[in-house]
PDB file of N, CA and C in Angstrom:
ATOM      1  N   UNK A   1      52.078 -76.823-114.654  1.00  0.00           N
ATOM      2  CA  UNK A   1      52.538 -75.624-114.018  1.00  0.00           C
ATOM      3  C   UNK A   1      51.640 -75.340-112.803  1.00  0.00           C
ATOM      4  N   UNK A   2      51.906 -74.654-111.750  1.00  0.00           N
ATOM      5  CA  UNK A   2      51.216 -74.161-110.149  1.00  0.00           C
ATOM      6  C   UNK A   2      51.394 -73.148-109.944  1.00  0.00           C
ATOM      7  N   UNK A   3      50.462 -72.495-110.179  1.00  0.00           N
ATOM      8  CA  UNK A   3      50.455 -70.986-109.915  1.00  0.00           C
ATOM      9  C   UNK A   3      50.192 -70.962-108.229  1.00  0.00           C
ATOM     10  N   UNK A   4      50.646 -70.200-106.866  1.00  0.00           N
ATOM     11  CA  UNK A   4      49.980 -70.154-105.851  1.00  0.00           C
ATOM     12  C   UNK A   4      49.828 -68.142-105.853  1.00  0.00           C
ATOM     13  N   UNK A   5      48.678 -68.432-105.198  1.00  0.00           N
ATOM     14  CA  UNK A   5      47.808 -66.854-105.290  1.00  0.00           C
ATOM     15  C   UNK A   5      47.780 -66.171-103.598  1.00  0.00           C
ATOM     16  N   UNK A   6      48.382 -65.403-103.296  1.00  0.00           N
ATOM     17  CA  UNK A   6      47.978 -65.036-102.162  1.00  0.00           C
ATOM     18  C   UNK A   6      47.131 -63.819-102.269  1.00  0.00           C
ATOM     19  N   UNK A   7      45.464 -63.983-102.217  1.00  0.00           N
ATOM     20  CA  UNK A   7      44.711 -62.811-102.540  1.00  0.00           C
ATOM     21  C   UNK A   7      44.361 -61.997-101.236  1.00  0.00           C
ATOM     22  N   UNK A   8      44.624 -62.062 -99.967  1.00  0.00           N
ATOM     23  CA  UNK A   8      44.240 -61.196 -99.259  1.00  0.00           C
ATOM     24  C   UNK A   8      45.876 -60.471 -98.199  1.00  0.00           C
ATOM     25  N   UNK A   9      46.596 -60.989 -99.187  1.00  0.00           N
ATOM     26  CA  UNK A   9      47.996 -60.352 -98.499  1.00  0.00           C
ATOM     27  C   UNK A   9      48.274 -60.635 -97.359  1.00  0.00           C
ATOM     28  N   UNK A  10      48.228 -61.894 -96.577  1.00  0.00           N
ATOM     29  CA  UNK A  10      48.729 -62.498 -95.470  1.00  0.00           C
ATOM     30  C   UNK A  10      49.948 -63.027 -96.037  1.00  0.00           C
ATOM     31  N   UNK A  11      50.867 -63.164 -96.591  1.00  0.00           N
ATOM     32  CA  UNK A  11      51.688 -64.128 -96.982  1.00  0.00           C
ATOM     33  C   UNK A  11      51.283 -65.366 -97.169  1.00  0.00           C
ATOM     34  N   UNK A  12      50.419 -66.080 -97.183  1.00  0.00           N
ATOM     35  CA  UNK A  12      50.061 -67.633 -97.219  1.00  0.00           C
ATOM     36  C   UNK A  12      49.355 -67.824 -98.865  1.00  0.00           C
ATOM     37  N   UNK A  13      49.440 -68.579 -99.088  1.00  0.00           N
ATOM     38  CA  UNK A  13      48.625 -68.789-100.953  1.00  0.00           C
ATOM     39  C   UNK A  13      47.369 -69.135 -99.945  1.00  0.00           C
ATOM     40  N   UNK A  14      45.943 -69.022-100.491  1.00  0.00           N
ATOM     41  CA  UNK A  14      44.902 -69.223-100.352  1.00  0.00           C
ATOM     42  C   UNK A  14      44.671 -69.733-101.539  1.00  0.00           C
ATOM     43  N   UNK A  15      45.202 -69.480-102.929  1.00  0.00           N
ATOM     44  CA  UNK A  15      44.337 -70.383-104.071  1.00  0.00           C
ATOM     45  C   UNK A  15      45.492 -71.201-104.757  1.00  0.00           C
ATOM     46  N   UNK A  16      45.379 -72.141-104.786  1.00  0.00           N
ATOM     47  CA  UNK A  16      46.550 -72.934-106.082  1.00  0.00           C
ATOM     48  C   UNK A  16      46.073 -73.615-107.183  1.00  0.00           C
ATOM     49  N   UNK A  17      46.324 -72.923-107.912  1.00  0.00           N
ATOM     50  CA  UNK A  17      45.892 -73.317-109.528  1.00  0.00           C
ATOM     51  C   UNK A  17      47.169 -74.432-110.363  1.00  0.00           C
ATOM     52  N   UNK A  18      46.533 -75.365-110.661  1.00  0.00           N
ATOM     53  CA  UNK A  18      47.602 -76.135-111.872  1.00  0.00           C
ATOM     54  C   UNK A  18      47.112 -76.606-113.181  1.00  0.00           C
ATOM     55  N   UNK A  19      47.958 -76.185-113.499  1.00  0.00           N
ATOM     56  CA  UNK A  19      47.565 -76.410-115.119  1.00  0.00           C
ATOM     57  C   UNK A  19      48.240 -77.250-115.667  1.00  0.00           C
ATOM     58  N   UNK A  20      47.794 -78.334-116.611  1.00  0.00           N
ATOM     59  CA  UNK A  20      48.201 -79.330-117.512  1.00  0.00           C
ATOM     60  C   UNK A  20      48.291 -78.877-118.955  1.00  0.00           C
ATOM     61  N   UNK A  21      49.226 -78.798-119.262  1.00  0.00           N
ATOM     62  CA  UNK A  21      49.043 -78.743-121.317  1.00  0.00           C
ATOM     63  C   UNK A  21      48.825 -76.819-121.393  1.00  0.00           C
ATOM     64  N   UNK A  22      48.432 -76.144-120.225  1.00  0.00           N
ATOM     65  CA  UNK A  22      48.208 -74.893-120.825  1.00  0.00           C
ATOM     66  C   UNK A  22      46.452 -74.817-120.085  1.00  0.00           C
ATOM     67  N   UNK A  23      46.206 -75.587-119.704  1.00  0.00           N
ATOM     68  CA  UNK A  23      44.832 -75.762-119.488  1.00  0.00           C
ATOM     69  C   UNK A  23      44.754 -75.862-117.731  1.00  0.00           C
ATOM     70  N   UNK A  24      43.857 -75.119-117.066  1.00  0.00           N
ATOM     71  CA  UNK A  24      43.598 -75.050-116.046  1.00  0.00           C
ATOM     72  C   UNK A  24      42.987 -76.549-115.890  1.00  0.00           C
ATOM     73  N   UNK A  25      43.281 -77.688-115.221  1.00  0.00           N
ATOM     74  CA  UNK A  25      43.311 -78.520-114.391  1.00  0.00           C
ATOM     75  C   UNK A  25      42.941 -78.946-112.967  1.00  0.00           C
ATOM     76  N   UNK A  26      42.932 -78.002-112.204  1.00  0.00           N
ATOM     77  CA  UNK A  26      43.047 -77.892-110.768  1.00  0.00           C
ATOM     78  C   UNK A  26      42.573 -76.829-109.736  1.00  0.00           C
ATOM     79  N   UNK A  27      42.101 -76.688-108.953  1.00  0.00           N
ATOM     80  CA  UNK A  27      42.499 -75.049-108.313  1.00  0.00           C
ATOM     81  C   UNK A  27      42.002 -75.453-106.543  1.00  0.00           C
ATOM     82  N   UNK A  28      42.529 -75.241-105.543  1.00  0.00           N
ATOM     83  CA  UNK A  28      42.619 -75.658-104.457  1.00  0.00           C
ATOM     84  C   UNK A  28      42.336 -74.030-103.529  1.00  0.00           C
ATOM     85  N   UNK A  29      41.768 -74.204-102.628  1.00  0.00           N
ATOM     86  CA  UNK A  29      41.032 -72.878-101.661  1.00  0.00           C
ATOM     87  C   UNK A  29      41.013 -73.042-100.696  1.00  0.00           C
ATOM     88  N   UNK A  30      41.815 -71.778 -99.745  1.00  0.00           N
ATOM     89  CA  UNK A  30      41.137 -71.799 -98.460  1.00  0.00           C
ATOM     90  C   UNK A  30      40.370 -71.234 -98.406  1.00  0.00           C
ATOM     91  N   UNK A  31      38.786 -71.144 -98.406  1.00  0.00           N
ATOM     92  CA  UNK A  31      37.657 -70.356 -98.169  1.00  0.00           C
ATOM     93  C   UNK A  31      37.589 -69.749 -96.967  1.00  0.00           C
ATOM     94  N   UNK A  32      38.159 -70.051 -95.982  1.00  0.00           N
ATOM     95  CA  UNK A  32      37.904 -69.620 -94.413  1.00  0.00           C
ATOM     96  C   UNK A  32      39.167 -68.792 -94.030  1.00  0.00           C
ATOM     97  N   UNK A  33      39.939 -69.103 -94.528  1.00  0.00           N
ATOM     98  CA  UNK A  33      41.938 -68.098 -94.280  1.00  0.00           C
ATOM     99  C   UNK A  33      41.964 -68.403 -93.132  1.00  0.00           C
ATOM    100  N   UNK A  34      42.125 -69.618 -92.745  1.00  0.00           N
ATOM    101  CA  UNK A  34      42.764 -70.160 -91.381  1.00  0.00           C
ATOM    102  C   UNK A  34      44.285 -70.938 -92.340  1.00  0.00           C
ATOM    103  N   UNK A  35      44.027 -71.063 -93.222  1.00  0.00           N
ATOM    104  CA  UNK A  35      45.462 -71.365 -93.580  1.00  0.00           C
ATOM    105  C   UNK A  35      45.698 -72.747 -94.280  1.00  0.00           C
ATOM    106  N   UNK A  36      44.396 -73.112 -93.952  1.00  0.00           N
ATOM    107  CA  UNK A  36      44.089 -74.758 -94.192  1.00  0.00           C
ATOM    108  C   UNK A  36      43.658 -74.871 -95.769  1.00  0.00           C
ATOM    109  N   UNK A  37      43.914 -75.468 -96.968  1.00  0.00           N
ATOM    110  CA  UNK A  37      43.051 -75.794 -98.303  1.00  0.00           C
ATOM    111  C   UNK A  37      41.666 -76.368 -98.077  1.00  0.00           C
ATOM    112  N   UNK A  38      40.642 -76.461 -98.159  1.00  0.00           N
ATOM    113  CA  UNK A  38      39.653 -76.660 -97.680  1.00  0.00           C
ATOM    114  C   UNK A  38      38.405 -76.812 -98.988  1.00  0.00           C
ATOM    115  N   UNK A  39      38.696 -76.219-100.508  1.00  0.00           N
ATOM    116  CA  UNK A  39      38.109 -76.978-101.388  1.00  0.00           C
ATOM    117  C   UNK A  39      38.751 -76.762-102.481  1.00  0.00           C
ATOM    118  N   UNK A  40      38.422 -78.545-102.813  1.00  0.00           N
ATOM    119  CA  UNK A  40      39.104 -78.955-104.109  1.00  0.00           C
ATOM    120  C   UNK A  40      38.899 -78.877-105.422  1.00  0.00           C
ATOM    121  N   UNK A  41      39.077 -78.374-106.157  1.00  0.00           N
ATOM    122  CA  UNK A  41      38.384 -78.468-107.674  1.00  0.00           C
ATOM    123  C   UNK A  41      38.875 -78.968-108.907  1.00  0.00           C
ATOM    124  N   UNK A  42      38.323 -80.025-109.595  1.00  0.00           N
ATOM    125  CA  UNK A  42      38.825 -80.653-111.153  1.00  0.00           C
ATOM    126  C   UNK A  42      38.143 -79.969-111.838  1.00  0.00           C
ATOM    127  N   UNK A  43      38.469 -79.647-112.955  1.00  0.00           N
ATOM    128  CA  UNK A  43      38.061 -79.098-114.560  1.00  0.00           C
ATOM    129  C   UNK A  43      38.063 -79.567-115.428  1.00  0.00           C
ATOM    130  N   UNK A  44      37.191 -80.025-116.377  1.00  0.00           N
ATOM    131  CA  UNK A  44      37.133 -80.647-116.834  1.00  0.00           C
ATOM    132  C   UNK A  44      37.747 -79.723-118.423  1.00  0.00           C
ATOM    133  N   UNK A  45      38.359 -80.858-120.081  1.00  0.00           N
ATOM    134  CA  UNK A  45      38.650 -79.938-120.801  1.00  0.00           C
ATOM    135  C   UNK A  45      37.930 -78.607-121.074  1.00  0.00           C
ATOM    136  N   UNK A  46      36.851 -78.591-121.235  1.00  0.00           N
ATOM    137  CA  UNK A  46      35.947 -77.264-121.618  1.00  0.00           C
ATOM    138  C   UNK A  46      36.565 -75.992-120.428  1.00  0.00           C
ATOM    139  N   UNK A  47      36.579 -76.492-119.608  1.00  0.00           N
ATOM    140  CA  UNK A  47      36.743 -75.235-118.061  1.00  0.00           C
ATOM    141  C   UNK A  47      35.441 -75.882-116.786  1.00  0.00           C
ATOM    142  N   UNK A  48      34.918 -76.412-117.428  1.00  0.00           N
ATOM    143  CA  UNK A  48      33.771 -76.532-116.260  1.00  0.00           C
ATOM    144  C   UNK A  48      34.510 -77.063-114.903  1.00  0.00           C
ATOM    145  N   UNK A  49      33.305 -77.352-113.878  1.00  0.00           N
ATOM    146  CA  UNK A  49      33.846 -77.660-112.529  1.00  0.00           C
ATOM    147  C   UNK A  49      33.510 -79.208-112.814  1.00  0.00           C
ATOM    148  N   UNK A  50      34.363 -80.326-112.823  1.00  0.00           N
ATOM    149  CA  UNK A  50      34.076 -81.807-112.821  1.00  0.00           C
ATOM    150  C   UNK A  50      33.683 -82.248-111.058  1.00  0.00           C
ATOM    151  N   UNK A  51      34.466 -82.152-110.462  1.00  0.00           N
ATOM    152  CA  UNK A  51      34.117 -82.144-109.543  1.00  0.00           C
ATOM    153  C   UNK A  51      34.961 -81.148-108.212  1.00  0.00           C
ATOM    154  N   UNK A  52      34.338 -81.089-106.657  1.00  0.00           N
ATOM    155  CA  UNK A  52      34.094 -80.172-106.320  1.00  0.00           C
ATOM    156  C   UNK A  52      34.029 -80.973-105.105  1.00  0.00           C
ATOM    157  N   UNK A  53      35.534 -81.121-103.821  1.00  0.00           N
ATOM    158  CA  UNK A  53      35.912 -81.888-102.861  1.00  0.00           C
ATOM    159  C   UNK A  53      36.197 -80.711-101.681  1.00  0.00           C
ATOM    160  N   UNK A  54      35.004 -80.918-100.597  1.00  0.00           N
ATOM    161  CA  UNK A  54      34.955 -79.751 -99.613  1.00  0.00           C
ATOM    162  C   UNK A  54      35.594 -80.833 -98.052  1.00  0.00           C
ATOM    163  N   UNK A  55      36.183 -79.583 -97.638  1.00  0.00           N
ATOM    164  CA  UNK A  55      36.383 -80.913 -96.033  1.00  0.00           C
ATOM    165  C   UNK A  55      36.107 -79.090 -95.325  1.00  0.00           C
ATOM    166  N   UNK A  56      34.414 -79.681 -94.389  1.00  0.00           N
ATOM    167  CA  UNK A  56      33.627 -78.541 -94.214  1.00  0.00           C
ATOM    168  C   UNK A  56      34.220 -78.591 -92.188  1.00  0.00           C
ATOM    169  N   UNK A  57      35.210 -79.464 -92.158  1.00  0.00           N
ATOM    170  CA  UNK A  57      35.464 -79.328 -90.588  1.00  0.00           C
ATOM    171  C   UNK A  57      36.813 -79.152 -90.417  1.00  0.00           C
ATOM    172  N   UNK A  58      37.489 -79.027 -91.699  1.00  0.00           N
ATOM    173  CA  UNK A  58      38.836 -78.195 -91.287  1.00  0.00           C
ATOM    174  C   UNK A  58      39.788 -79.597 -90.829  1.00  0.00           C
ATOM    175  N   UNK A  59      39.448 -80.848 -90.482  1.00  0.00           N
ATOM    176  CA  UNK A  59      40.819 -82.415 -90.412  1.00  0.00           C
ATOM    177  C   UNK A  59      41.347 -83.115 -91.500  1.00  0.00           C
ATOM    178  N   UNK A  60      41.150 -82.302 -92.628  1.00  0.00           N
ATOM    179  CA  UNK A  60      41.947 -82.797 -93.967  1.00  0.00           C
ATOM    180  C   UNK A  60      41.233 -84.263 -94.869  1.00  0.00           C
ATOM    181  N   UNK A  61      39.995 -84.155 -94.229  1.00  0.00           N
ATOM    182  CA  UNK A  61      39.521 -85.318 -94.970  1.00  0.00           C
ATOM    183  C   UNK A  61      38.080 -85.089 -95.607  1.00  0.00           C
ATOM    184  N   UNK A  62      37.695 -84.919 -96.735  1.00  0.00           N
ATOM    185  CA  UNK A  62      36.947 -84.900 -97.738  1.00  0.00           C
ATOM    186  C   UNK A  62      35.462 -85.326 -96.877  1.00  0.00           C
ATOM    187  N   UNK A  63      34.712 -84.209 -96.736  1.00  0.00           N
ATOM    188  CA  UNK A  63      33.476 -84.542 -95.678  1.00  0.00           C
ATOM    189  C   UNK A  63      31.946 -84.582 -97.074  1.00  0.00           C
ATOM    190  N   UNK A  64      32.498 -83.497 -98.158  1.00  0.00           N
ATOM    191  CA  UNK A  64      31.168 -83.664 -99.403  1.00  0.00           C
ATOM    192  C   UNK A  64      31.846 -83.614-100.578  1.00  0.00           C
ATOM    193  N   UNK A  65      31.890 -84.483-101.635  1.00  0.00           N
ATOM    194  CA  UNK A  65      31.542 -84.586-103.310  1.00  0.00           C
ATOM    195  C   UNK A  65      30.660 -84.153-103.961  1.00  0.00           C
ATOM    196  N   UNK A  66      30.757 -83.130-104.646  1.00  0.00           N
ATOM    197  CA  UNK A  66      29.927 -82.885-105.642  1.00  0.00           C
ATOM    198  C   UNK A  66      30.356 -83.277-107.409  1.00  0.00           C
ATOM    199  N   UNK A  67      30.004 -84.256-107.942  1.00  0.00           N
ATOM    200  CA  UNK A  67      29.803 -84.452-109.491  1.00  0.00           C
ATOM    201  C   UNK A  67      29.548 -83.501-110.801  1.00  0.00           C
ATOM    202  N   UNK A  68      29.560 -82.567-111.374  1.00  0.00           N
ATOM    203  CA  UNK A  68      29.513 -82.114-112.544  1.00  0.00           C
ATOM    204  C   UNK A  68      29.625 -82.688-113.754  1.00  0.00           C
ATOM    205  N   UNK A  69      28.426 -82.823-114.574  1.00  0.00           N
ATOM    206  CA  UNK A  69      29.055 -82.550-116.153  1.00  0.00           C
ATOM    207  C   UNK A  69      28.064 -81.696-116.850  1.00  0.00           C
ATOM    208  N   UNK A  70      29.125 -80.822-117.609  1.00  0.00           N
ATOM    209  CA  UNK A  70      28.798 -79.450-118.345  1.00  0.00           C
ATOM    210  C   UNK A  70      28.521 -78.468-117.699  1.00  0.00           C
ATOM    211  N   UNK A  71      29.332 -78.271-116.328  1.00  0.00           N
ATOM    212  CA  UNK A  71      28.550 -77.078-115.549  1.00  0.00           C
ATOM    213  C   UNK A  71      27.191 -77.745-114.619  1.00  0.00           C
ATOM    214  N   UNK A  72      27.085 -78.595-114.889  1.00  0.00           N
ATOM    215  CA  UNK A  72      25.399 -78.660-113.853  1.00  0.00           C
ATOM    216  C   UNK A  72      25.884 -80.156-112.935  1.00  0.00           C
ATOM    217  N   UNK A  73      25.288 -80.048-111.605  1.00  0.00           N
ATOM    218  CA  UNK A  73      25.485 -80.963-110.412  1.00  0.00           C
ATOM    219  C   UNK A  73      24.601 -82.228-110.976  1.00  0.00           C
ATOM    220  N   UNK A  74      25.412 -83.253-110.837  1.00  0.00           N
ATOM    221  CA  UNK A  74      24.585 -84.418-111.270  1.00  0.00           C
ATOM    222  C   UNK A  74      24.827 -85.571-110.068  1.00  0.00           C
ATOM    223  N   UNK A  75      25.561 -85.521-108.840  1.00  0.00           N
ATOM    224  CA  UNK A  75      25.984 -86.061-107.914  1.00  0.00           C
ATOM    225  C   UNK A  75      26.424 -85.331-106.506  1.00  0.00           C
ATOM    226  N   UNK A  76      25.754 -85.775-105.585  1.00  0.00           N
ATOM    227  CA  UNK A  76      26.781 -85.558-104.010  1.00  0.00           C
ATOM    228  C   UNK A  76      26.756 -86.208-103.273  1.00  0.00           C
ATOM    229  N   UNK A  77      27.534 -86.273-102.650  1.00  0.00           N
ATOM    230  CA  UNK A  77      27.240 -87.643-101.451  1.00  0.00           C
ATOM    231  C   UNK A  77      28.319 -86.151-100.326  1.00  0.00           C
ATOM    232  N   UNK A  78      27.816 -87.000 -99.304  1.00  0.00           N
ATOM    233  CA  UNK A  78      27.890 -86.320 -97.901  1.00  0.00           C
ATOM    234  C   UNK A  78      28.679 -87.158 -96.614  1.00  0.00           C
ATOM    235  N   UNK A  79      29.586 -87.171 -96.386  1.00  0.00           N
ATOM    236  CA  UNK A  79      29.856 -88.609 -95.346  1.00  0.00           C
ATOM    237  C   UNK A  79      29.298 -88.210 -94.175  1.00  0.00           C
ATOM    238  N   UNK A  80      29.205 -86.757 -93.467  1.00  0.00           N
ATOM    239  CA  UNK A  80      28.544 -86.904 -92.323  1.00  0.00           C
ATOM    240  C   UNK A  80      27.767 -85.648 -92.272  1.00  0.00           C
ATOM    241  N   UNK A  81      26.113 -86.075 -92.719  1.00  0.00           N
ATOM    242  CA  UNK A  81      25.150 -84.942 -92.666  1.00  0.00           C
ATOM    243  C   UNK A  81      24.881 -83.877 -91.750  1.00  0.00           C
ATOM    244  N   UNK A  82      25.830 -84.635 -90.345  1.00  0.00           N
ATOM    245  CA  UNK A  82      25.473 -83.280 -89.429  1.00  0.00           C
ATOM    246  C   UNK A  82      26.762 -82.184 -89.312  1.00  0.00           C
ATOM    247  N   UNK A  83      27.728 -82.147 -90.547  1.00  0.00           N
ATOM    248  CA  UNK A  83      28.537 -81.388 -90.759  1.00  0.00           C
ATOM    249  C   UNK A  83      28.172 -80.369 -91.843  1.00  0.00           C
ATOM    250  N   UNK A  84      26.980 -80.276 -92.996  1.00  0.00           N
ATOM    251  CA  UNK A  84      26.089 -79.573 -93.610  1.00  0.00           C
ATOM    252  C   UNK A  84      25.240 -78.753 -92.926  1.00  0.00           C
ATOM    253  N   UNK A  85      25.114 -77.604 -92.965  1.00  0.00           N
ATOM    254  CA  UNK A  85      23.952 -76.459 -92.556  1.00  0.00           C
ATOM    255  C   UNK A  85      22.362 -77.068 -93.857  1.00  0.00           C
ATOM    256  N   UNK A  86      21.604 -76.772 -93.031  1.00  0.00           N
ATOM    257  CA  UNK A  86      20.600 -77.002 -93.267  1.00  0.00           C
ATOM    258  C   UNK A  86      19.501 -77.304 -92.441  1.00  0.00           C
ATOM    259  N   UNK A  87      18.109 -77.887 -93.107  1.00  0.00           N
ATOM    260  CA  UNK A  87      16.639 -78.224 -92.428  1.00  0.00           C
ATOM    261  C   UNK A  87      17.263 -78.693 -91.528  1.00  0.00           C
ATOM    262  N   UNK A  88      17.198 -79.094 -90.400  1.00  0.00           N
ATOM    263  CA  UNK A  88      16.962 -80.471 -89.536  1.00  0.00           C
ATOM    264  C   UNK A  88      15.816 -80.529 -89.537  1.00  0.00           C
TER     265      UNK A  88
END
C-alpha cells in the first residue's frame, strides 16, 4: 500500500510511505519542498532505518548511503565529498 502525505499544504506529497504486509517498508522525502524526493528510506522488520539514500544536489542520483542495523550507523560512503557540509 502508498500512502502520499502532503504536510505543508502545497498540493504536492512531500512524504510517501509504502507498506508491505501491513508494515512500513519505505518512506521517501522532500526535505527542501522544491518538489523533488530527495531522501530515501528502507525499514527494516523491527521499524528501524536500514538504510538511508540522500541525493544532497537535487539531479536524481544518490550522492550519500548510510547503512543501519538496529537503529545505529554502521556504514556511509559519499560519492562526492565536496557535496557534504563540513571541516575542509
Amino acid at each position: 500500500m502508498r500512502v502520499a502525505i502532503d504536510t505543508v499544504l502545497d498540493g504536492r506529497d512531500d512524504r510517501i510511505l509504502r507498506y508491505e504486509g501491513g508494515v512500513l517498508a519505505s518512506e521517501s522525502t522532500d526535505t527542501d519542498g522544491d518538489g523533488i524526493h530527495d531522501r530515501f528510506d528502507r525499514f527494516d522488520a523491527k521499524g528501524y532505518v536500514e538504510t538511508r539514500d540522500l541525493d544532497l544536489d537535487g539531479d536524481g542520483v544518490v550522492d550519500m548511503r548510510s547503512t543501519y542495523r538496529g537503529g545505529r550507523l554502521v556504514e556511509r560512503s559519499i560519492r562526492d565529498a565536496g557535496l557534504v557540509p563540513g571541516d575542509s
